[in-house]
Every structure is written in C-alpha cells, then in structure tokens.
Protein backbone atom coordinates (compact mmCIF):
# COMPACT_ATOMS: atom_id res chain seq x y z
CA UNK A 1 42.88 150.44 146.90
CA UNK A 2 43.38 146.86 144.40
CA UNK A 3 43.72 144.28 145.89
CA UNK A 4 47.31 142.43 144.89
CA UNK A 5 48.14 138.87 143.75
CA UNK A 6 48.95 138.15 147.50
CA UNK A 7 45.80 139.59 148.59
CA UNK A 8 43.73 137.96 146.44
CA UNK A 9 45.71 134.38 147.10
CA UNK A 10 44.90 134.85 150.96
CA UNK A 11 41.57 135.76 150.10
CA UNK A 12 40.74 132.95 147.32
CA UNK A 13 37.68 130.45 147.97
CA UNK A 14 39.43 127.80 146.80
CA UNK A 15 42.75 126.13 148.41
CA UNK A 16 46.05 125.35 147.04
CA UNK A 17 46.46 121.44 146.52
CA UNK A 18 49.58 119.50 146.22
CA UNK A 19 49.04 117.29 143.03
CA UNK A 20 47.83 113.38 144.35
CA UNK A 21 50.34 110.84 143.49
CA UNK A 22 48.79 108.20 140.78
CA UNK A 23 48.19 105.41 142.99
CA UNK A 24 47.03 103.27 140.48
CA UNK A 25 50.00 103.31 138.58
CA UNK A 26 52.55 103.18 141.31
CA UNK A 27 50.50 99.93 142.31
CA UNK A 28 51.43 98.61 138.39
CA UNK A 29 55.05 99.26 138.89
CA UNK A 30 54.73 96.99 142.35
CA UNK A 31 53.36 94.34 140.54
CA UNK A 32 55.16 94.17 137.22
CA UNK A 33 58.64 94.28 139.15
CA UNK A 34 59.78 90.56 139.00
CA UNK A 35 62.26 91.50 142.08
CA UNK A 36 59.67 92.21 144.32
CA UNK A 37 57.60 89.36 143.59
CA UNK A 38 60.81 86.84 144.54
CA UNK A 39 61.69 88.99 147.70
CA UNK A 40 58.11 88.29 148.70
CA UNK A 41 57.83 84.41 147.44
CA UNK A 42 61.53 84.35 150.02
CA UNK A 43 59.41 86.03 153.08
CA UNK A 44 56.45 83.64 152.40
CA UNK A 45 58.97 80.55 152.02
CA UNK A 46 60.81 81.41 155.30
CA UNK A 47 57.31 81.98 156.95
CA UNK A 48 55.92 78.95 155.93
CA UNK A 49 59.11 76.75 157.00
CA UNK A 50 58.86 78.51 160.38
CA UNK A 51 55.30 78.08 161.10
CA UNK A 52 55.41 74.13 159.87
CA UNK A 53 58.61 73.50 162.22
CA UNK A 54 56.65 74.95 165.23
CA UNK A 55 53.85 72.39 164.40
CA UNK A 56 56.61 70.10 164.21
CA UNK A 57 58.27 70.49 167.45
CA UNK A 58 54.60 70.79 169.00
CA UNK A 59 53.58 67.31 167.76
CA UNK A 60 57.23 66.19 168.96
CA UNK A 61 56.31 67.60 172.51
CA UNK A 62 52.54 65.90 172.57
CA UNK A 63 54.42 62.62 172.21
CA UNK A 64 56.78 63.11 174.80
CA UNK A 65 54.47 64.46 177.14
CA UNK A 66 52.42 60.61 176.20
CA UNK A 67 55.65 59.16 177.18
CA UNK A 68 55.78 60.81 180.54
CA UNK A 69 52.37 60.04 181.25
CA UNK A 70 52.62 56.06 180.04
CA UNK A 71 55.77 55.62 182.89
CA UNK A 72 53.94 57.51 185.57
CA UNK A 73 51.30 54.75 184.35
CA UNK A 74 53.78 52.04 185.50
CA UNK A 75 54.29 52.28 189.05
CA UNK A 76 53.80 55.86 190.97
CA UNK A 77 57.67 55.54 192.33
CA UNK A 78 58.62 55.29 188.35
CA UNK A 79 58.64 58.92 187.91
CA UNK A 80 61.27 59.58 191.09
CA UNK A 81 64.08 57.48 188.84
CA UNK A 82 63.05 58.09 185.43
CA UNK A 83 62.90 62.40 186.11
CA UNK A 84 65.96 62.37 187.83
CA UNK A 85 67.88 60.05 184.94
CA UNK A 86 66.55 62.00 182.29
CA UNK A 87 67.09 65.49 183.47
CA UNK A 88 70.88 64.36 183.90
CA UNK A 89 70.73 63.19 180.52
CA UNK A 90 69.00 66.60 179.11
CA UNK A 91 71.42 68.69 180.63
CA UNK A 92 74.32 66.83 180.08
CA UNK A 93 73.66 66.86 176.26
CA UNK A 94 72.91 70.84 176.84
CA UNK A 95 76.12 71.82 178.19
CA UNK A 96 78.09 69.48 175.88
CA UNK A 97 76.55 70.15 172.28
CA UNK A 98 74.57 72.69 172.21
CA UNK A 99 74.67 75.63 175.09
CA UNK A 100 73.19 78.25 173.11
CA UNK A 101 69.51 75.99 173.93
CA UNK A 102 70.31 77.01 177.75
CA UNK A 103 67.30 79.08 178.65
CA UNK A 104 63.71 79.83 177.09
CA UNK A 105 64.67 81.05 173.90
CA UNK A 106 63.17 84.47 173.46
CA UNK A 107 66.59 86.20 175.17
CA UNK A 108 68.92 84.33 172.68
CA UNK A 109 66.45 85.70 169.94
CA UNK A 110 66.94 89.32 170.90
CA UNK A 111 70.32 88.47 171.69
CA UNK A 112 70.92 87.60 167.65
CA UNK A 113 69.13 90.35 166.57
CA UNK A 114 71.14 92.80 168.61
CA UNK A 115 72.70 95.37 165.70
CA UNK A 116 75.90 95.64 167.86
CA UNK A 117 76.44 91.88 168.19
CA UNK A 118 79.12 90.31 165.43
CA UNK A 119 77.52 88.76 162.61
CA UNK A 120 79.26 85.64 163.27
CA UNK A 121 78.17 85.26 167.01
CA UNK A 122 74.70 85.19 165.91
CA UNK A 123 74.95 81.46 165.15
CA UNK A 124 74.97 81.21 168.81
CA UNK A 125 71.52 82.10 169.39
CA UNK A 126 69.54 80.68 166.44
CA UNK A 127 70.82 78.72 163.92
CA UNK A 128 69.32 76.05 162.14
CA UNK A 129 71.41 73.35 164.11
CA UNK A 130 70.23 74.78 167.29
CA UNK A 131 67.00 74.54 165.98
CA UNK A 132 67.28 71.00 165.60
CA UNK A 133 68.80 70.57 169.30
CA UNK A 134 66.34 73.42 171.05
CA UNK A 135 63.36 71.09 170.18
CA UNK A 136 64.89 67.58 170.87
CA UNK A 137 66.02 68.82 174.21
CA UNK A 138 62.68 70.48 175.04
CA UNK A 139 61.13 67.35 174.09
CA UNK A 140 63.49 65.60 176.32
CA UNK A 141 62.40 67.53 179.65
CA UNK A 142 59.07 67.21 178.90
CA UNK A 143 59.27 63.30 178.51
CA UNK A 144 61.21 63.65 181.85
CA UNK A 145 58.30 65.05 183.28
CA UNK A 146 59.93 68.66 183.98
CA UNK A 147 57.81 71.67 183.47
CA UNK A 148 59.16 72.71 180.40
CA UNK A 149 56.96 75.36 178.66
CA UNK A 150 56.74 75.51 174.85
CA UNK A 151 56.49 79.78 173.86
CA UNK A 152 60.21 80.41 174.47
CA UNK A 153 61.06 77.60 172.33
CA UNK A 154 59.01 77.99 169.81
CA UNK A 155 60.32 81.59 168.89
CA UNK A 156 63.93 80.50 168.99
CA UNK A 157 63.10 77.34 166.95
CA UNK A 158 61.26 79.73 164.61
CA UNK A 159 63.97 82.22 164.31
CA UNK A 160 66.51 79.52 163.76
C-alpha cells in the first residue's frame, strides 16, 4: 500500500513552522514613527515632574519635622500648646479648602482611577491643586508634631 500526502505529512522528520515575524524591521517602524517617540517624551515628562515633586514635598516635610523639633527645643510644655493649635489649624484648612486631602492618599488614588467614576469627579481625588494642598497640609501636621506618615501622600501628590 503508498503511503498518501497525509501519511507522509504525519510521518515527515521535519515539522511545520509558522513563518517568524521580522523583528528587526518591526523594531525600525517603532523607531522611525515620530508619534511614538512624543507619546514616550509625554510619559517621561509626566514621570519626571512626579518623581521631582515627591522630592519636593519630602524636603518640605524634613523642614517641618526641624521645626517641630526646634519648639520641643524651647520648653518641654511647648509642644502641649503648639500640637494642639496647629492641628486645629491643619484641619480647619482641610475641611474648608481642600477635603479631597482628608485621608492617606492612596484610596482617593484608586478612587480617581475607578472606570465607573465620572470624569469630572476625578478632580476630587488628584488634581494638581490638591497636590499643592495634600503636601502643605502634610507638612503642617508634621510641624505640629502629629504622626503623619509620608507613602500615602506621596502617591496622591504624584498622581495629582
């Protein structure tokens, strides 16, 4: 009995290969595409602003914690006004300007990039603006003396 084309397919030494994409030149068309060079220079941009206003708001929290540390420096009783005055004052400018800085940070940053949330209630969470007031008010509890941590922040500062 021959053997038929099936047969002699099953049967074959050598295997059936899909044909391997051209890496080389798919890597070309990356590079030569203007577009994707911008969108990357954006992602880079927005990266770099992130990471330098973390820095930022880190060196803003060294010097308040100083400032703590130079009243407690005054008179051991110092801290018993100067806590309780500034906590008033942190939370007062809190629930008055900005109450989307209420908490750590990293719920309001899952909160904005919930899909099912309105696009314009995602200014809420991180914004630029609240940016600006997450790290002022941070820096104001620490400088009261409160322990304040700095992670939670950070992302919501970061994501602003």
């Amino acid at each position: 009995m021959a053997p038929t084309d099936e047969t002699a397919r099953m049967t074959s030494p050598e295997p059936q290969h899909a044909p391997q994409p051209d890496v080389v030149a798919a890597m070309r068309g990356d590079l030569a595409d203007w577009r994707q060079w911008l969108a990357r220079i954006v992602v880079l941009a927005y990266a770099a602003a992130a990471g330098l206003s973390v820095v930022g708001f880190n060196e803003l929290c060294e010097f308040a914690q100083r400032g703590f540390a130079a009243v407690r420096a005054l008179h051991p009783w110092a801290p018993l006004a100067w806590t309780t005055a500034c906590t008033a004052g942190v939370v007062w400018l809190t629930r008055r300007f900005a109450p989307g800085c209420a908490g750590s940070g990293i719920p309001q940053v899952m909160a904005a990039l919930d899909p099912e949330l309105p696009t314009g209630a995602r200014f809420g969470f991180a914004s630029l603006r609240l940016s600006a007031w997450k790290a002022v008010l941070t820096a104001g509890a620490l400088l009261a003396g409160l322990a304040s941590g700095r992670e939670g922040p950070s992302v919501q500062i970061a994501a602003g």
